[in-house]
Protein backbone atom coordinates (compact mmCIF):
# COMPACT_ATOMS: atom_id res chain seq x y z
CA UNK A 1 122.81 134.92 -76.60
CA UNK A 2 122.55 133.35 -80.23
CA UNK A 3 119.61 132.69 -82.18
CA UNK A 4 119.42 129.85 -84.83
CA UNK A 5 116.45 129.80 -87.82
CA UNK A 6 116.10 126.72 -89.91
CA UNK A 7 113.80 127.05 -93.45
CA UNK A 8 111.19 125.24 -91.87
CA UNK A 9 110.68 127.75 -89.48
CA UNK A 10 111.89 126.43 -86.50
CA UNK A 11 113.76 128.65 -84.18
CA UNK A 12 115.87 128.32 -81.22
CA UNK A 13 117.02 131.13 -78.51
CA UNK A 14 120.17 130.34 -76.42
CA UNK A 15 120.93 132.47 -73.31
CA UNK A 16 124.13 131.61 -71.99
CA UNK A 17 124.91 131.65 -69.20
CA UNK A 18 121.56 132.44 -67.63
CA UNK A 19 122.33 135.00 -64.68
CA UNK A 20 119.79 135.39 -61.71
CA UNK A 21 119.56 139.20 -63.05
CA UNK A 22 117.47 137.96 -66.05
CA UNK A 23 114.55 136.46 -64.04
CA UNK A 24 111.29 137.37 -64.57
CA UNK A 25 112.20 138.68 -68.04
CA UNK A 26 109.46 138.53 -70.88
CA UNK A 27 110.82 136.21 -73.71
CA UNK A 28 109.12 136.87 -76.69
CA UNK A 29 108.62 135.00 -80.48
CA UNK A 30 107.29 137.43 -83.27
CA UNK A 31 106.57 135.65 -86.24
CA UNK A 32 106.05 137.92 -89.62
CA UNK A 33 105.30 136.66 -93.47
CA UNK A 34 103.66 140.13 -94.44
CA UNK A 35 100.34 138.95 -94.55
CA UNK A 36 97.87 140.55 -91.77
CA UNK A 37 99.75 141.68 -88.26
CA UNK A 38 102.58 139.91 -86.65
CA UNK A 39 101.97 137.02 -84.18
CA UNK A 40 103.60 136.82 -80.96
CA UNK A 41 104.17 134.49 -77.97
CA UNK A 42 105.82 135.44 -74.54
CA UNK A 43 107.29 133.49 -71.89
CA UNK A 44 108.64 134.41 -68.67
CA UNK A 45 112.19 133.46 -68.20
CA UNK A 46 112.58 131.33 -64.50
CA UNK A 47 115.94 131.24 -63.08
CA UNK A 48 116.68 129.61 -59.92
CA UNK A 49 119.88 129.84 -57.80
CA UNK A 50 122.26 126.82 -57.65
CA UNK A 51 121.09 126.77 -53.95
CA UNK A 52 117.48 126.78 -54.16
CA UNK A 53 116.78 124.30 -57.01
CA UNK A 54 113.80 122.22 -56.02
CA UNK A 55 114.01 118.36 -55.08
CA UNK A 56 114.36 115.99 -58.17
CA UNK A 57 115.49 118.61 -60.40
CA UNK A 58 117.13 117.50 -63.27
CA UNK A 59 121.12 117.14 -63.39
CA UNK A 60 123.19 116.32 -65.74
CA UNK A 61 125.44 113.98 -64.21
CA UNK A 62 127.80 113.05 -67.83
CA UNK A 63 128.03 115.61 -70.15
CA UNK A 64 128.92 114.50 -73.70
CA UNK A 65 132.03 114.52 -75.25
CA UNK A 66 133.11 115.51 -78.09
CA UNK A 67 135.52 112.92 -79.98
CA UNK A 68 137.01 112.14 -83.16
CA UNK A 69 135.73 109.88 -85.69
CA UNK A 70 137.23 108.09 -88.85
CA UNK A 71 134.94 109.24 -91.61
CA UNK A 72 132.31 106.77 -92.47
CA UNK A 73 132.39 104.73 -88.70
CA UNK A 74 129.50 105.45 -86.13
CA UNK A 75 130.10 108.04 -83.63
CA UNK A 76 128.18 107.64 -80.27
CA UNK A 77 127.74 110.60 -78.03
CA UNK A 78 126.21 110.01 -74.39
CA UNK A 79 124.79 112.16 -71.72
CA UNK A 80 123.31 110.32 -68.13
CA UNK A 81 121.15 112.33 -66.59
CA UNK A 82 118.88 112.30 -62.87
CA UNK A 83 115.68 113.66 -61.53
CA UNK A 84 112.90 112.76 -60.40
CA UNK A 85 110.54 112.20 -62.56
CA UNK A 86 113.39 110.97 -64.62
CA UNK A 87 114.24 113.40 -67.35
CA UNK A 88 113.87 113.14 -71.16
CA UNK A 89 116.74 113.81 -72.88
CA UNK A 90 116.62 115.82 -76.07
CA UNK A 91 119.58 116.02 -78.63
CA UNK A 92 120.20 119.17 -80.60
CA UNK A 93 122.61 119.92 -82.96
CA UNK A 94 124.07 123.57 -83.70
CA UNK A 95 121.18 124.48 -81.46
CA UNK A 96 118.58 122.93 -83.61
CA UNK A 97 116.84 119.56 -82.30
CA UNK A 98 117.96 116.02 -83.70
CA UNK A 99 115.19 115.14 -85.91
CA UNK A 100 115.53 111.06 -86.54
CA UNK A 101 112.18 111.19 -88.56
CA UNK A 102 114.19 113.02 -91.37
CA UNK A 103 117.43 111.95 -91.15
CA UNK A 104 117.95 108.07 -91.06
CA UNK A 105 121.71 109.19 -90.37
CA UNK A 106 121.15 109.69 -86.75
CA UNK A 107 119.41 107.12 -83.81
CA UNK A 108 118.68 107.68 -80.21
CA UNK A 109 118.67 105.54 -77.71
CA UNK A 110 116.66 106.07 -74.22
CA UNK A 111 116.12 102.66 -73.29
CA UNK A 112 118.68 103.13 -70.57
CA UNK A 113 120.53 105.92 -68.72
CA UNK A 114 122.45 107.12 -70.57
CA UNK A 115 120.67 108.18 -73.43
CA UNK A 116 123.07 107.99 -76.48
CA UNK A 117 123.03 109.65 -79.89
CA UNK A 118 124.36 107.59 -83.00
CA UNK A 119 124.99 109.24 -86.31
């Protein structure tokens, strides 16, 4: 697994890979300034065999790839994906979700399938 903390205080947990032995397990987010007692929220961690995944569950059908860029051009990374209801797509980067709000730097597009990341 790898954690990721950015100074706004978002964090991200990455298990991978995901193995049907860690079903059921309590996933839990302590947060801590010092000030009165720690807060924490707990999920519990789903994992479904490749075998049993429910109808319209969502697939990624093209991955993105990675590519090389000449420095100052537009890269576009895609990534089509199915389900029904039709998936959102969310971009993160180094584990950490794409935030166009703050960045003018990157775009998405979701207008069609596939969604595409510009930066």
């Amino acid at each position: 697994y790898s954690t990721k903390t950015l100074s706004n205080g978002l964090s991200t947990l990455r298990i991978e890979p995901v193995r049907l032995t860690d079903a059921n397990a309590t996933i839990s987010c302590t947060a801590d300034n010092g000030i009165g007692n720690p807060v924490i929220a707990d999920a519990i961690l789903t994992v479904l065999s490749s075998d049993k995944l429910p109808t319209g569950f969502p697939v990624i059908e093209a991955h993105p790839v990675l590519k090389s860029v000449e420095q100052g051009r537009t890269a576009h990374v895609s990534c089509r994906a199915r389900g029904e209801p039709r998936p959102k797509v969310l971009w993160l980067r180094d584990l950490m979700p794409v935030d166009i709000r703050s960045n003018t730097r990157y775009s998405v597009s979701t207008l069609g399938n596939p969604g595409i990341l510009s930066f």
